[in-house]
N, C-alpha and C. Protein backbone atom coordinates (compact mmCIF):
# COMPACT_ATOMS: atom_id res chain seq x y z
N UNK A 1 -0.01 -9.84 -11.39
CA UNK A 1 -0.51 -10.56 -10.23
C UNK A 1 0.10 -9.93 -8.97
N UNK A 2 -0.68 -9.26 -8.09
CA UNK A 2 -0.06 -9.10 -6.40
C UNK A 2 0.48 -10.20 -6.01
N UNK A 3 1.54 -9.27 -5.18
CA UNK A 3 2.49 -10.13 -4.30
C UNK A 3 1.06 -10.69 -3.73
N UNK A 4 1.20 -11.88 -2.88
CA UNK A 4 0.59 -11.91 -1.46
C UNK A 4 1.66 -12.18 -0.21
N UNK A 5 0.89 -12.21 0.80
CA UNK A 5 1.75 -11.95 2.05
C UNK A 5 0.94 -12.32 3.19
N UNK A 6 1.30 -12.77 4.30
CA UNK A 6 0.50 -12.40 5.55
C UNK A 6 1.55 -12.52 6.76
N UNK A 7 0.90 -12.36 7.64
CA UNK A 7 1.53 -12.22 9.02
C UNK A 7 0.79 -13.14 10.47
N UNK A 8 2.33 -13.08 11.24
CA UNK A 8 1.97 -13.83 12.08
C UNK A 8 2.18 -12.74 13.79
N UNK A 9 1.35 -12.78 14.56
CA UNK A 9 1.62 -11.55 15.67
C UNK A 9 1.48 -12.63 17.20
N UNK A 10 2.25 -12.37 17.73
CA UNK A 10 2.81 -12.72 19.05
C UNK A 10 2.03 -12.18 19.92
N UNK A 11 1.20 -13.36 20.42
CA UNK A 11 0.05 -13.02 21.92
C UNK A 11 0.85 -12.34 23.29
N UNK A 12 2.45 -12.77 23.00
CA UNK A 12 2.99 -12.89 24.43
C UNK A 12 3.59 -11.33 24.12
N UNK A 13 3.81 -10.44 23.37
CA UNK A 13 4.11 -8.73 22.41
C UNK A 13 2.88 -8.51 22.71
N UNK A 14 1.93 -8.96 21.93
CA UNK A 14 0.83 -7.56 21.83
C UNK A 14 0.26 -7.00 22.10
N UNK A 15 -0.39 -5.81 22.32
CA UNK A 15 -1.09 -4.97 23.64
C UNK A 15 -2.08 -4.64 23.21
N UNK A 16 -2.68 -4.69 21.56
CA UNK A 16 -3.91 -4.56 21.02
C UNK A 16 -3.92 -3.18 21.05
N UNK A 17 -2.76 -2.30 20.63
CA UNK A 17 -2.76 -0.61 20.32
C UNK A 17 -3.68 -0.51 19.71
N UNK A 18 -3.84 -1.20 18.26
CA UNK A 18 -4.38 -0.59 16.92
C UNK A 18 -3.25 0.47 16.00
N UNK A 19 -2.25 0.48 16.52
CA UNK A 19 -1.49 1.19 15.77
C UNK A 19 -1.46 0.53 13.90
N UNK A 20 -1.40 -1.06 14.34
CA UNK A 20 -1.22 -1.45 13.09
C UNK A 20 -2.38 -1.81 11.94
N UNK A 21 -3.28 -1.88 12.99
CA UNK A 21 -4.84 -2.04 12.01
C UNK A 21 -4.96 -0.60 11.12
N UNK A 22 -4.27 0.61 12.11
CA UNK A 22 -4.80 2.15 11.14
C UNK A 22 -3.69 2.08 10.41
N UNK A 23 -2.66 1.39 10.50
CA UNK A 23 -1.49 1.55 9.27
C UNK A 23 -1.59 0.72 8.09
N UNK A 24 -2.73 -0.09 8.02
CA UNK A 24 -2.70 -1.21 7.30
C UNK A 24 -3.10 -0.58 5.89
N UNK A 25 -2.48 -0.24 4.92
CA UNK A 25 -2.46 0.33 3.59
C UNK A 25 -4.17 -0.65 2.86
N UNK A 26 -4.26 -1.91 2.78
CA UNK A 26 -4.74 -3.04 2.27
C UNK A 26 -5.85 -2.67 2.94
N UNK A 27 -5.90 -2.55 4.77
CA UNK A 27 -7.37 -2.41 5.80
C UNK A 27 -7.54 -4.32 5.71
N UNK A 28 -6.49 -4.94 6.05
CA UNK A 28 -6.95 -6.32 5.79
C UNK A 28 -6.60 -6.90 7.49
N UNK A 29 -6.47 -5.50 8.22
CA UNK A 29 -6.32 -6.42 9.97
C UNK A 29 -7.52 -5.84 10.86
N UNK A 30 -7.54 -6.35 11.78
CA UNK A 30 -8.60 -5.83 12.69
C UNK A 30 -7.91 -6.60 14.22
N UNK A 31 -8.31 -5.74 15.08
CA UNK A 31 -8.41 -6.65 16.63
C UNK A 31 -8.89 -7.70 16.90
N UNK A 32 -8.60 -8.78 17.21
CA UNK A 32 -9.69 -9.86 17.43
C UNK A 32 -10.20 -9.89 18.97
N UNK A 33 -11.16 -9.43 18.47
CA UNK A 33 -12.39 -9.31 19.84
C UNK A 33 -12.60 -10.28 20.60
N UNK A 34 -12.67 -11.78 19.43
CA UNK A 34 -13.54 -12.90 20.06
C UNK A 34 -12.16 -13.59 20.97
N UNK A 35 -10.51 -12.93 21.14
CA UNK A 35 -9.30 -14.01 21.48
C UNK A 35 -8.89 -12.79 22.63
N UNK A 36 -8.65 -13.43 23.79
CA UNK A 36 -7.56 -12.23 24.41
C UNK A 36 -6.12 -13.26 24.71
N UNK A 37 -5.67 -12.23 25.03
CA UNK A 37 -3.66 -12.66 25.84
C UNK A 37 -3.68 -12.96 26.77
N UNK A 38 -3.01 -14.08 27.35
CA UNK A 38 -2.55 -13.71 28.81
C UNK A 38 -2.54 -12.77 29.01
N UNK A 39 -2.52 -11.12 28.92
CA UNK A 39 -2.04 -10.19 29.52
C UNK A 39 -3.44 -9.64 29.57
N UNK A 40 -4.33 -10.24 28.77
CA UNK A 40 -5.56 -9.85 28.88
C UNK A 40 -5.99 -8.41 27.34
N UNK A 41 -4.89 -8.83 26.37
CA UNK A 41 -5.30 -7.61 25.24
C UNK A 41 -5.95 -8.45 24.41
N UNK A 42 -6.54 -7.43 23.08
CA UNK A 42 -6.66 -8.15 22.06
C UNK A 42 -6.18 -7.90 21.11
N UNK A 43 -5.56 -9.17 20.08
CA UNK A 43 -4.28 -9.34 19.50
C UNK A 43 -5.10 -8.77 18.33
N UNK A 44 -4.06 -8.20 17.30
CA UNK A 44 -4.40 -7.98 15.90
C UNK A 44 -4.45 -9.26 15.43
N UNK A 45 -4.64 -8.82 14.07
CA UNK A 45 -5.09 -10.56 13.26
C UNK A 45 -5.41 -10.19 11.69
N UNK A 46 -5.52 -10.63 10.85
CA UNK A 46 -5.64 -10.69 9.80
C UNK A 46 -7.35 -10.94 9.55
N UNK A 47 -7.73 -10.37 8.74
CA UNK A 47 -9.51 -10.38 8.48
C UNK A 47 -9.71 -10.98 7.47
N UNK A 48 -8.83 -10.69 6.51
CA UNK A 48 -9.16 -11.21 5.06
C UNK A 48 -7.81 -11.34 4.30
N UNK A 49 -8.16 -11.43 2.79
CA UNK A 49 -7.20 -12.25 2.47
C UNK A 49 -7.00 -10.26 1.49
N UNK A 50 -5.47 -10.26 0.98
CA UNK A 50 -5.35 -8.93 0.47
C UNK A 50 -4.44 -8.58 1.09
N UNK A 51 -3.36 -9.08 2.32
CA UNK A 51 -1.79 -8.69 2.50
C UNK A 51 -1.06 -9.31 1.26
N UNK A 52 0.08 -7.79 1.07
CA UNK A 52 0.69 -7.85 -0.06
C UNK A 52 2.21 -8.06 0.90
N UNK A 53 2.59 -7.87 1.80
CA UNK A 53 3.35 -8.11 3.10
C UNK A 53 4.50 -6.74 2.89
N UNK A 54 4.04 -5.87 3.46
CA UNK A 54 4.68 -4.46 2.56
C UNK A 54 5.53 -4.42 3.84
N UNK A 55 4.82 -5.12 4.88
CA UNK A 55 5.45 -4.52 6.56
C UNK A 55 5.32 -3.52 7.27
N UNK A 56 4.48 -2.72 6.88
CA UNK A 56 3.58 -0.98 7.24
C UNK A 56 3.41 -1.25 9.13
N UNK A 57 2.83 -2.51 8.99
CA UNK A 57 2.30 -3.39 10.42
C UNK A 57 3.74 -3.28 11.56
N UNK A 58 4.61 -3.79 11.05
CA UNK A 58 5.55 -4.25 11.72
C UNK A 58 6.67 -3.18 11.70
N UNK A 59 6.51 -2.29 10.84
CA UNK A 59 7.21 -1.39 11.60
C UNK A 59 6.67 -0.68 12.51
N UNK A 60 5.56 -0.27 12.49
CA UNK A 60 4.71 1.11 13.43
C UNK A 60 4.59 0.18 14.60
N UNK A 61 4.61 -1.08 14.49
CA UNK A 61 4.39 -1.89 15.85
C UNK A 61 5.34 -1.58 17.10
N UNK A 62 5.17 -1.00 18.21
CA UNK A 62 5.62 -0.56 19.27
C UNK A 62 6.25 -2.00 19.99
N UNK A 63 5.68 -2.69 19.81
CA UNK A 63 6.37 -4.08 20.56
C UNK A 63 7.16 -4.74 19.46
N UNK A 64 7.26 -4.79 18.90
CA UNK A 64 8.17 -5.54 17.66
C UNK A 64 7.24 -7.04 17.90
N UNK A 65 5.71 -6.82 18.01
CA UNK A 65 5.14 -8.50 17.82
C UNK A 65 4.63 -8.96 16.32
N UNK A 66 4.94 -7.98 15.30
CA UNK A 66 4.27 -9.05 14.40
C UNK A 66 5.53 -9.50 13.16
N UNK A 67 5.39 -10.63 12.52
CA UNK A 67 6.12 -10.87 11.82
C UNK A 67 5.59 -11.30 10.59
N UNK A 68 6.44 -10.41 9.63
CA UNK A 68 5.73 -10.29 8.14
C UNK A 68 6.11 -11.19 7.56
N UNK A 69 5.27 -12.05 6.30
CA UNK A 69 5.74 -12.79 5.56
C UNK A 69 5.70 -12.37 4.08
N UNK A 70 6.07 -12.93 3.06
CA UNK A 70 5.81 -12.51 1.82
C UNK A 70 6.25 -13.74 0.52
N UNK A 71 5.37 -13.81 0.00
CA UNK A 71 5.31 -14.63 -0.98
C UNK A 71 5.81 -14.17 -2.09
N UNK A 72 7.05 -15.45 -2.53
CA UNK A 72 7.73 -14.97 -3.58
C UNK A 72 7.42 -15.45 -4.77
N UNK A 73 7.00 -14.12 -6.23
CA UNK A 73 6.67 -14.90 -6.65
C UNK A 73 7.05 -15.58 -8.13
N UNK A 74 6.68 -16.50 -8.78
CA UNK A 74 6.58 -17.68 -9.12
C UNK A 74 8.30 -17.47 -10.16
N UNK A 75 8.15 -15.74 -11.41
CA UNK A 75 9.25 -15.98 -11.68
C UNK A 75 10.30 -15.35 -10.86
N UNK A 76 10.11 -14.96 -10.11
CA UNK A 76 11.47 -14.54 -9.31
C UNK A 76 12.12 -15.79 -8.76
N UNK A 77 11.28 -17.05 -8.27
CA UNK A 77 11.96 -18.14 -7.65
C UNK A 77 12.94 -18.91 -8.88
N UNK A 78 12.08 -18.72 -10.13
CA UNK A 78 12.66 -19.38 -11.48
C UNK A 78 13.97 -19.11 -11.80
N UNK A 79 13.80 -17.48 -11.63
CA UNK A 79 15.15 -16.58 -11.92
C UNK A 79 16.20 -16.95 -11.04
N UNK A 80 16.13 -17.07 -10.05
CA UNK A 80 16.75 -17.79 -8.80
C UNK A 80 17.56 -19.13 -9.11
N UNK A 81 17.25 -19.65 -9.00
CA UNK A 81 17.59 -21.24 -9.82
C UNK A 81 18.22 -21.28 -10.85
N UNK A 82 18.32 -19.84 -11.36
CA UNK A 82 19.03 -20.71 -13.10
C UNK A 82 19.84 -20.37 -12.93
């Protein structure tokens, strides 16, 4: 079973490079066209479902705006506990 993962990216960081949509191993981000920033960009975003949360995004990210998550899973939490 894939990890899953997703991310969360900061309107008030992002400048809508695209650095991280062409780094996206998965291809599971895109710009969102239909949202801008205060600053007037458009933020990356998640398209679909298929982040494994590897962080490819968040490092190449020039602003340090997105923040990766990652789902842990089921026996690693088990293993954890005992």
């Amino acid at each position: 079973m894939p990890v899953k993962g997703w991310i969360e990216v900061s309107d008030q960081f992002c400048k809508g490079c695209d650095l991280c949509v062409n780094a996206c191993p998965q291809h599971v981000m895109a710009l969102d066209i239909e949202h801008l920033t205060s600053k007037g960009y458009h933020p990356a975003h998640l398209i679909s479902e298929g982040c494994t949360g590897c962080a490819i995004c968040a490092v190449v990210c020039p602003e340090a705006a997105i923040t990766v998550y990652r789902e842990v899973p089921v026996r690693a939490a088990a293993a954890g506990s005992v």
